[in-house]
PDB file of N, CA and C in Angstrom:
ATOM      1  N   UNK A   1      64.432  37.252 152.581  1.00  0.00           N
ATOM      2  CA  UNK A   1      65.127  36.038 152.980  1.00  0.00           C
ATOM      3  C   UNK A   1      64.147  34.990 153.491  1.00  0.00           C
ATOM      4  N   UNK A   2      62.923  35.454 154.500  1.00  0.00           N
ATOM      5  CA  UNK A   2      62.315  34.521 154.985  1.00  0.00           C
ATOM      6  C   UNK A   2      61.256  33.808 153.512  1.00  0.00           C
ATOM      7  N   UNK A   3      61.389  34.746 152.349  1.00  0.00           N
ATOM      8  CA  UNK A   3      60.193  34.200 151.249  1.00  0.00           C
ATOM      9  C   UNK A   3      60.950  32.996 151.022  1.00  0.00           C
ATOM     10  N   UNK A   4      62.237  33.331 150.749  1.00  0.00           N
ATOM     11  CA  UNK A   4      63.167  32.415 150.115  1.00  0.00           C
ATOM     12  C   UNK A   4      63.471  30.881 150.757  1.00  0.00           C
ATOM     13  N   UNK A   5      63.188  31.002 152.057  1.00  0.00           N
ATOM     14  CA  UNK A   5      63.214  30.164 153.068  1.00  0.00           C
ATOM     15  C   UNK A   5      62.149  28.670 152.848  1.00  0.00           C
ATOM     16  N   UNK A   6      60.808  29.865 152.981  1.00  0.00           N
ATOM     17  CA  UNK A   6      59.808  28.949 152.701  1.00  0.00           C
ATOM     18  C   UNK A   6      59.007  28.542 151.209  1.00  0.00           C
ATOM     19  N   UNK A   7      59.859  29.333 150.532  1.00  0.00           N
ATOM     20  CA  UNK A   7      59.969  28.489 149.080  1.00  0.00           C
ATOM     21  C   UNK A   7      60.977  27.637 149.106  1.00  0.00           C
ATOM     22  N   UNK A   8      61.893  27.161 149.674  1.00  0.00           N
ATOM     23  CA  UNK A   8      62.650  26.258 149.544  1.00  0.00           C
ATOM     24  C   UNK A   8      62.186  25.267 150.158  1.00  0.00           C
ATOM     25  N   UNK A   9      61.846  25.418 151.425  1.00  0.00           N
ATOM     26  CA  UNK A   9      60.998  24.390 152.315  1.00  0.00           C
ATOM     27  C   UNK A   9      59.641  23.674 151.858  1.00  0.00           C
ATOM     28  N   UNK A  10      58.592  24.660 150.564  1.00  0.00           N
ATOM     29  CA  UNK A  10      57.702  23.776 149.734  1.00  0.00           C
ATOM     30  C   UNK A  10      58.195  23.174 148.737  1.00  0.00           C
ATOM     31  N   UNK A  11      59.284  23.235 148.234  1.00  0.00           N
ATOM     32  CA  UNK A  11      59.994  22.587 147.180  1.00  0.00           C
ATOM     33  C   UNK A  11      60.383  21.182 147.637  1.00  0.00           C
ATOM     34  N   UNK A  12      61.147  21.107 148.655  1.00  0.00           N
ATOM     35  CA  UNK A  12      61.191  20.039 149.652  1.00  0.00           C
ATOM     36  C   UNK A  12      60.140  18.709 150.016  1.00  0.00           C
ATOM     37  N   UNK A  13      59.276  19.769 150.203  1.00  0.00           N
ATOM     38  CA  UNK A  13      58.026  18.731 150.432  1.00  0.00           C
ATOM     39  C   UNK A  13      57.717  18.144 149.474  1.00  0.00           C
ATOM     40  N   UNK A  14      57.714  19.143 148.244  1.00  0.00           N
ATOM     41  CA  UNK A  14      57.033  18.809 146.760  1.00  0.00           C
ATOM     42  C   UNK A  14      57.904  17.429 146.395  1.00  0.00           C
ATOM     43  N   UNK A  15      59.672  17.784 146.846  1.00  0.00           N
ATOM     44  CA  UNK A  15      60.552  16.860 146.168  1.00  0.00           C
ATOM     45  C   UNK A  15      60.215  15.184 146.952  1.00  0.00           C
ATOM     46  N   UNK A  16      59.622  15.493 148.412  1.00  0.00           N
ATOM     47  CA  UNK A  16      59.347  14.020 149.162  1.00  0.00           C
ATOM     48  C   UNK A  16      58.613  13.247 147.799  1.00  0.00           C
ATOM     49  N   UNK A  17      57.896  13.659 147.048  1.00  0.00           N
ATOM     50  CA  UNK A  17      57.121  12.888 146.594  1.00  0.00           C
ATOM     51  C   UNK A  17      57.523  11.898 145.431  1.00  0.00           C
ATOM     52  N   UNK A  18      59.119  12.197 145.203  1.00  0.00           N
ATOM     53  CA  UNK A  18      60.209  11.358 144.577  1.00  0.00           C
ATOM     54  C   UNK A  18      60.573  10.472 145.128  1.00  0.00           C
ATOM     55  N   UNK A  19      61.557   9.056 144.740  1.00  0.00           N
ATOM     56  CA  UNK A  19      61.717   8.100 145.282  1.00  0.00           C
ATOM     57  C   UNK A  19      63.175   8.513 146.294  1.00  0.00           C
ATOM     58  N   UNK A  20      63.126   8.055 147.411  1.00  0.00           N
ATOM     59  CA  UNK A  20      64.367   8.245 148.418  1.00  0.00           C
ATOM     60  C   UNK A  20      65.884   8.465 147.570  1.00  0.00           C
ATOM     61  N   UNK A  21      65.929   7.172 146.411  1.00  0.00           N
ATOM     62  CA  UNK A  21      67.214   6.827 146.243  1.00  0.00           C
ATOM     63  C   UNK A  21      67.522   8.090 144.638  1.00  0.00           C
ATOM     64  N   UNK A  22      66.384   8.620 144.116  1.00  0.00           N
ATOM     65  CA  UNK A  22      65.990   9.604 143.156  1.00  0.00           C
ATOM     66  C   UNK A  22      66.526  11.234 144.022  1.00  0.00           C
ATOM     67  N   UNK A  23      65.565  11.267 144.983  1.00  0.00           N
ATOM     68  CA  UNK A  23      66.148  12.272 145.481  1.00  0.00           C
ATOM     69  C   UNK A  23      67.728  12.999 146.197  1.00  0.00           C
ATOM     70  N   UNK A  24      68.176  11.497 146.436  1.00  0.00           N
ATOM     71  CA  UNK A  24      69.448  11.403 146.646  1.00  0.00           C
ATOM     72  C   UNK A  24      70.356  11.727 145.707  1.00  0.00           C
ATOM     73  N   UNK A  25      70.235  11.107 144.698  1.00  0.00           N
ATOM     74  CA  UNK A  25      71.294  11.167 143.440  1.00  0.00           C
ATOM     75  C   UNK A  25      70.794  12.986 142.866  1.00  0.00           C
ATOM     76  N   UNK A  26      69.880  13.498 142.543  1.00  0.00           N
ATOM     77  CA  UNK A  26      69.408  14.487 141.793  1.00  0.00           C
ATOM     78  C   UNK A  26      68.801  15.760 142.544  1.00  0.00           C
ATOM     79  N   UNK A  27      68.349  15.522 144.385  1.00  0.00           N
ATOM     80  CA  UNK A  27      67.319  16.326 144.233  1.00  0.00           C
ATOM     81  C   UNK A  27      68.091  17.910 145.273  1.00  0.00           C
ATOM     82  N   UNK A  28      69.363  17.998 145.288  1.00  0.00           N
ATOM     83  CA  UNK A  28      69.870  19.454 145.255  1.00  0.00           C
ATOM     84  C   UNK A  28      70.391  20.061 144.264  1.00  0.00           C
ATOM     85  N   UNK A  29      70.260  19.156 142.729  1.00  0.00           N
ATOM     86  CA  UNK A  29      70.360  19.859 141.946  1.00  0.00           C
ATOM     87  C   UNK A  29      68.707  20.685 141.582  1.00  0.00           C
ATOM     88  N   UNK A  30      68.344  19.787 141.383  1.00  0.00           N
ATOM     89  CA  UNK A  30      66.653  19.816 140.987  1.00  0.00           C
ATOM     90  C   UNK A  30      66.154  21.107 141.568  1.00  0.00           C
ATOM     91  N   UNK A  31      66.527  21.009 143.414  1.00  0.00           N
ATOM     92  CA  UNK A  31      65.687  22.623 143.986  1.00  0.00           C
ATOM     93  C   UNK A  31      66.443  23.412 143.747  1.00  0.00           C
ATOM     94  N   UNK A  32      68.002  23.262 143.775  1.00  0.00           N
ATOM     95  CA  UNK A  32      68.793  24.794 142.924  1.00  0.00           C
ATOM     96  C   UNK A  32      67.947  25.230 141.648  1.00  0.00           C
ATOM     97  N   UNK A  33      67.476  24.300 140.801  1.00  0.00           N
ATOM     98  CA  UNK A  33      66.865  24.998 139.445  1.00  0.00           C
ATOM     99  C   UNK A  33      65.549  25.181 139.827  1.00  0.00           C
ATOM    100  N   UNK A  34      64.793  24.628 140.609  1.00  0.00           N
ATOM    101  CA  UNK A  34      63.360  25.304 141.098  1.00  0.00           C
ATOM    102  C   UNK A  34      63.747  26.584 141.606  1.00  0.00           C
ATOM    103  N   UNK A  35      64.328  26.432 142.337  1.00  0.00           N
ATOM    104  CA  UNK A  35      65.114  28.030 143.537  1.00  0.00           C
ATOM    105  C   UNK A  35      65.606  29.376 141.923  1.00  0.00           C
ATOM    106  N   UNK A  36      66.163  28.662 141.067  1.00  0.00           N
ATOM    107  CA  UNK A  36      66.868  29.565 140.437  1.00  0.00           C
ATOM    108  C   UNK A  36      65.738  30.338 139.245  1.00  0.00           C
ATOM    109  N   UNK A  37      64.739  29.478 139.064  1.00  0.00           N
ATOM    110  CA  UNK A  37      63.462  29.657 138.037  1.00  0.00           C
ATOM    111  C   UNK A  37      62.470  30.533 138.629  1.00  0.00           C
ATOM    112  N   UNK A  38      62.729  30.318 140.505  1.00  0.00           N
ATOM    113  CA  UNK A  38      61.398  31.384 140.939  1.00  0.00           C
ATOM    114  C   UNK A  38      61.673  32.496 140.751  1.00  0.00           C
ATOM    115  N   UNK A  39      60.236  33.648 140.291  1.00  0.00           N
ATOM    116  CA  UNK A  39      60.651  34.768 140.506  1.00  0.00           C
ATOM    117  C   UNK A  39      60.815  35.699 141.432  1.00  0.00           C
ATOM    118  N   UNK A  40      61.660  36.690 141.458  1.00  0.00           N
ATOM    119  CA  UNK A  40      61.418  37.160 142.995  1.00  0.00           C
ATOM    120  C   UNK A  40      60.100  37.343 143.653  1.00  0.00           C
ATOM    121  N   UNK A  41      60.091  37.191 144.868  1.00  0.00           N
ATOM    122  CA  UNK A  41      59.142  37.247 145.578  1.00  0.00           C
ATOM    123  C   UNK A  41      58.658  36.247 145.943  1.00  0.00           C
ATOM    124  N   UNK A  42      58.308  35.092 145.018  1.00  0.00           N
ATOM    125  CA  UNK A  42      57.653  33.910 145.102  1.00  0.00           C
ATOM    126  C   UNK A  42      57.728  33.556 146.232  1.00  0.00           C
ATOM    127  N   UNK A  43      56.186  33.216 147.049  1.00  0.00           N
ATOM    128  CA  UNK A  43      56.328  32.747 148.486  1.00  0.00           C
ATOM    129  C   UNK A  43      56.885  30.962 148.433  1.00  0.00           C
ATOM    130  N   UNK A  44      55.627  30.680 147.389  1.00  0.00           N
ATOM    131  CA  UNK A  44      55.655  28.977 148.146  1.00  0.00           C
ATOM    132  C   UNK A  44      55.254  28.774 145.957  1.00  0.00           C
ATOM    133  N   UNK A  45      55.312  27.445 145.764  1.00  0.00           N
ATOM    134  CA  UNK A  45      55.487  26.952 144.576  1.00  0.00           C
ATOM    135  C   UNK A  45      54.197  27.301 144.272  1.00  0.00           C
ATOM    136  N   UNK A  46      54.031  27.174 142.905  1.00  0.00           N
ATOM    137  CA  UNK A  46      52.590  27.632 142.553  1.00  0.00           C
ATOM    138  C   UNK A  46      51.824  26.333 141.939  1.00  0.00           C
ATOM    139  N   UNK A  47      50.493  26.555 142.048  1.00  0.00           N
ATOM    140  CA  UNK A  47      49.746  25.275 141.890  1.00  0.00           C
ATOM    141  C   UNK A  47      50.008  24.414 140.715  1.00  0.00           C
ATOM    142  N   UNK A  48      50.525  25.066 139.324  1.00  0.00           N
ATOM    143  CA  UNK A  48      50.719  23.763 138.211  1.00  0.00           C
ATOM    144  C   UNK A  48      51.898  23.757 138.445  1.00  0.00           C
ATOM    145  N   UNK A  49      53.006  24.066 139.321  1.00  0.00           N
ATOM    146  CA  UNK A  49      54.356  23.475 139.597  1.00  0.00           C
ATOM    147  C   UNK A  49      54.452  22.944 140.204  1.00  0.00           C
ATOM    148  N   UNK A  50      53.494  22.589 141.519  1.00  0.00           N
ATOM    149  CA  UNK A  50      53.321  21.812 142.281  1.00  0.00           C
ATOM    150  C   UNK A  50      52.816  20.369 141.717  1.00  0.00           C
ATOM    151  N   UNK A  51      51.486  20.492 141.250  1.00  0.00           N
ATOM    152  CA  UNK A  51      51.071  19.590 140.308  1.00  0.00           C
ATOM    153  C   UNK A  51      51.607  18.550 139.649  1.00  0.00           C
ATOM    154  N   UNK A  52      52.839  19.389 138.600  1.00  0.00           N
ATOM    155  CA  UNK A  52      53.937  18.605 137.960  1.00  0.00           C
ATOM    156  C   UNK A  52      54.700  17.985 138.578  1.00  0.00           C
ATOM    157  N   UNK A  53      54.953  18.400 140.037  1.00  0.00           N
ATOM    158  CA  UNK A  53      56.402  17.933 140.683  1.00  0.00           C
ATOM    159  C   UNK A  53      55.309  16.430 141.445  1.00  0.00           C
ATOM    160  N   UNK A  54      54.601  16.833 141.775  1.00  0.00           N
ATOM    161  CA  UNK A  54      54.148  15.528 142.759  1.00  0.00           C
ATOM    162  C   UNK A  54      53.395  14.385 141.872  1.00  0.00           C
ATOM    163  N   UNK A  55      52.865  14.921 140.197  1.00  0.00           N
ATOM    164  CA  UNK A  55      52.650  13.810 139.241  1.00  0.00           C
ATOM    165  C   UNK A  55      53.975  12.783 138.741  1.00  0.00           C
ATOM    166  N   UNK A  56      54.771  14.148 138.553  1.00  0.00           N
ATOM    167  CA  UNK A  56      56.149  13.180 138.180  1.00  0.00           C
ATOM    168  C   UNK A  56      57.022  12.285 139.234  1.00  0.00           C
ATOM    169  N   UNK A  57      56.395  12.742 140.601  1.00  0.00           N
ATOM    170  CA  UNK A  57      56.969  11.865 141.492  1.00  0.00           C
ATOM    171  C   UNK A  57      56.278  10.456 141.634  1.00  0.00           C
ATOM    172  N   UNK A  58      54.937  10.795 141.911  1.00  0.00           N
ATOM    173  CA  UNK A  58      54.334   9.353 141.778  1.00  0.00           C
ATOM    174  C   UNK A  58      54.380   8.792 140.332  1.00  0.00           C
ATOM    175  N   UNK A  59      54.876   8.888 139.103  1.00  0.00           N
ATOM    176  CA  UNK A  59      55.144   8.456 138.272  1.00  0.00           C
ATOM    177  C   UNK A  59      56.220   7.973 138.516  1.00  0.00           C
ATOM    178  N   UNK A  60      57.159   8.222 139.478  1.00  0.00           N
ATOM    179  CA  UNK A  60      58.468   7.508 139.501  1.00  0.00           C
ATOM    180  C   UNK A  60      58.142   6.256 140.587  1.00  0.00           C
ATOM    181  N   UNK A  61      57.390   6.628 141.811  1.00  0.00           N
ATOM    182  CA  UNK A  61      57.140   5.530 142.221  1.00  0.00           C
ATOM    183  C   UNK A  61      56.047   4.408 141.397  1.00  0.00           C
ATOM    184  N   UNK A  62      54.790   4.344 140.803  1.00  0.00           N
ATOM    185  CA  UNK A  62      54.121   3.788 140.419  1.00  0.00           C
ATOM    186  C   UNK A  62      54.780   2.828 139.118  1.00  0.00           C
ATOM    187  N   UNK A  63      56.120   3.459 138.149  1.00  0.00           N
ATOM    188  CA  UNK A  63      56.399   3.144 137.140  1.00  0.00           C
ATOM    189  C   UNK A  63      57.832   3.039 137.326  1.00  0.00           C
ATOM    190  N   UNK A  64      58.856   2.437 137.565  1.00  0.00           N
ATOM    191  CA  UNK A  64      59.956   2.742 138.016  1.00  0.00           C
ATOM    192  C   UNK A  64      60.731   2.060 136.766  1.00  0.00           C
ATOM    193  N   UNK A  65      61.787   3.097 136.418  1.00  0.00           N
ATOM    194  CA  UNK A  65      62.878   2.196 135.399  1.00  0.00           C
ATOM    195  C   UNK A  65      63.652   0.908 135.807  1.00  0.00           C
ATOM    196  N   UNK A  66      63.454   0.109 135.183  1.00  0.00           N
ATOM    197  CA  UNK A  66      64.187  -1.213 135.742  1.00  0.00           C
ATOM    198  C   UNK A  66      65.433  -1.057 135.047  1.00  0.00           C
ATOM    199  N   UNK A  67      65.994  -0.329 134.345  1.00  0.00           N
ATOM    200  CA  UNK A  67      67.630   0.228 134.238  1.00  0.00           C
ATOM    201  C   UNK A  67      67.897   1.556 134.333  1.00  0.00           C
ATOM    202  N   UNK A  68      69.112   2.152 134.597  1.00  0.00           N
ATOM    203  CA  UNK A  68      69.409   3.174 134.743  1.00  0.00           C
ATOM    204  C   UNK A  68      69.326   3.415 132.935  1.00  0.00           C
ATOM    205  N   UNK A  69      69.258   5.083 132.281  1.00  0.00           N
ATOM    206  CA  UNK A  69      69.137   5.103 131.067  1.00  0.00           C
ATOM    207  C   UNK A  69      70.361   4.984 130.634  1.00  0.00           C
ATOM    208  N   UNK A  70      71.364   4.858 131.014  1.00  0.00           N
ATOM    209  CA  UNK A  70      73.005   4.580 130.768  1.00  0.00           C
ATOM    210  C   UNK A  70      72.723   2.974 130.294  1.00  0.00           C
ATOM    211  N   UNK A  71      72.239   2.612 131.254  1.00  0.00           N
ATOM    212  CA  UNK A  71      72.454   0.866 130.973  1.00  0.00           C
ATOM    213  C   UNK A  71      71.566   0.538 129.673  1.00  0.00           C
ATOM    214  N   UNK A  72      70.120   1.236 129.484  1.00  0.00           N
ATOM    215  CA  UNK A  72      69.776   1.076 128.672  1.00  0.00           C
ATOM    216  C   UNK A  72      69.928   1.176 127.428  1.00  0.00           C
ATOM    217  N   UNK A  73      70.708   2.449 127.315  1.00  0.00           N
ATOM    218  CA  UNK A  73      71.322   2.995 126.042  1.00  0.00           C
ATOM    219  C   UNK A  73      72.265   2.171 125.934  1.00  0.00           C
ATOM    220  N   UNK A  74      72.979   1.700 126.878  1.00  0.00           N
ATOM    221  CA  UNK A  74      74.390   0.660 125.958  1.00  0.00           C
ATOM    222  C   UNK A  74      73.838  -0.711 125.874  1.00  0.00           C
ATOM    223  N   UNK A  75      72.696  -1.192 126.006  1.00  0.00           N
ATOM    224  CA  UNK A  75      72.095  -2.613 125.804  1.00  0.00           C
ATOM    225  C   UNK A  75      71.636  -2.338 124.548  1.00  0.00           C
ATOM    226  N   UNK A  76      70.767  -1.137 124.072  1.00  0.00           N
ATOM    227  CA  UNK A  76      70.655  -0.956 122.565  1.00  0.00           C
ATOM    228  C   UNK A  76      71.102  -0.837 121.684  1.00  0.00           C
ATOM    229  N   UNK A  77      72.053   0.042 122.139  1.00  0.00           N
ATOM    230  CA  UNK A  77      73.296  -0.176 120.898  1.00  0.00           C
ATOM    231  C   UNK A  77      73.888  -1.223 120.892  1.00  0.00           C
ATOM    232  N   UNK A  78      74.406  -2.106 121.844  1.00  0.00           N
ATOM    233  CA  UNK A  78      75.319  -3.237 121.464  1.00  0.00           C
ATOM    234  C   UNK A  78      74.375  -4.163 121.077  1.00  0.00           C
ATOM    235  N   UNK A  79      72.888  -4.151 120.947  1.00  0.00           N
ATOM    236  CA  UNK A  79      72.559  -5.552 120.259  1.00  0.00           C
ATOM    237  C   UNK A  79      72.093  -4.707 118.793  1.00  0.00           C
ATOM    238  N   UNK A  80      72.552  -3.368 118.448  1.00  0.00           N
ATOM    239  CA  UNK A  80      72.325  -3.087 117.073  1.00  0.00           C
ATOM    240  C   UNK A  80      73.376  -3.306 116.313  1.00  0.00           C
ATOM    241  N   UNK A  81      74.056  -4.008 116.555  1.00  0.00           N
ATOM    242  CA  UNK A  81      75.685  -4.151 115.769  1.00  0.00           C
ATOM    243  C   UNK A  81      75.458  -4.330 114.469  1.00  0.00           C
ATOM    244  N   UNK A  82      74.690  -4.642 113.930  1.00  0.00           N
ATOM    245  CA  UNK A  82      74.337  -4.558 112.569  1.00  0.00           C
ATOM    246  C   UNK A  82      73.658  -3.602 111.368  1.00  0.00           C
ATOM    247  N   UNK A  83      73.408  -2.882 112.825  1.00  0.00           N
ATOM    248  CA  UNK A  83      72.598  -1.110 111.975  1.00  0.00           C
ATOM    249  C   UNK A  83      74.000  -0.439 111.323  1.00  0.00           C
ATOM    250  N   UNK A  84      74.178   0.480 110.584  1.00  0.00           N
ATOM    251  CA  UNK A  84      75.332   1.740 110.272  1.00  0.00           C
ATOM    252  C   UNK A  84      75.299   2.430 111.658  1.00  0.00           C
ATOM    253  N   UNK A  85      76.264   3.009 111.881  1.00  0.00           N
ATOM    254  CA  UNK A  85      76.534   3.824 112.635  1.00  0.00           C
ATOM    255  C   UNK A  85      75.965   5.336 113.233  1.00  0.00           C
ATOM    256  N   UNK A  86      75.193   5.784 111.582  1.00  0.00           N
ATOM    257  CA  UNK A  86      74.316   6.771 111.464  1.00  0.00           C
ATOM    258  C   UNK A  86      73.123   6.428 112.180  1.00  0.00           C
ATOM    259  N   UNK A  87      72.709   5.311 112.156  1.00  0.00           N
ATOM    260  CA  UNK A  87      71.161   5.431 112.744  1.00  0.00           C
ATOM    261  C   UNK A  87      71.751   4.559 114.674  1.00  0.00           C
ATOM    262  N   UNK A  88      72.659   4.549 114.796  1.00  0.00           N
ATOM    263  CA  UNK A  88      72.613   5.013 116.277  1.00  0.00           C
ATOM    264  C   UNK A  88      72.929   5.938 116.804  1.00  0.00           C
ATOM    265  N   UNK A  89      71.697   6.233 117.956  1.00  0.00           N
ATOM    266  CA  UNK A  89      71.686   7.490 118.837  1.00  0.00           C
ATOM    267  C   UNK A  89      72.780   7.304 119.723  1.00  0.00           C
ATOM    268  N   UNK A  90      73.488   8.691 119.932  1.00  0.00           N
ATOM    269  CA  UNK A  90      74.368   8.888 120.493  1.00  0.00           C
ATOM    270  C   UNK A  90      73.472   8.640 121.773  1.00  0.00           C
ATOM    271  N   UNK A  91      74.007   8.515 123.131  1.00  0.00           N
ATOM    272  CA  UNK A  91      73.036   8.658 124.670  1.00  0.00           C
ATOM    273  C   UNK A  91      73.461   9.843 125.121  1.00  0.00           C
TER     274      UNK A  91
END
């Protein structure tokens, strides 16, 4: 119980490195699937999971979407009104 503890608690930290309003919307789903991927035992995250989590965080701060991908996907399709139907991506 206590491994489990403080693997949840480095996940946490790992997740600070996301944007406030990111972690809000996504980030108890996010450590349920970190939590659910470790294997037993796992104390604390391991170094290229760590890695990934705190690159992709400062990628969210350094590069930030200026639309949600909802908004984006329906700005593309509605100015493709002239493509067939086949060559738009569903979102």
């Amino acid at each position: 119980m206590k491994d489990q503890a403080n693997l949840e608690r480095g996940y946490r930290r790992l997740l600070a490195c996301y944007p406030r309003s990111f972690r809000r919307e996504n980030g108890q789903e996010i450590l349920a699937v970190l939590l659910a991927c470790a294997p037993d035992g796992q104390r604390r995250p391991g170094l290229a999971e760590s890695a990934d989590l705190i690159r992709s965080g400062m990628r969210m701060h350094l590069f930030p979407a200026a639309l949600p991908p909802r908004a984006r996907c329906g700005r593309l399709s509605g100015s493709c009104t002239q493509a067939p139907p086949s060559l738009l991506l569903p979102c």
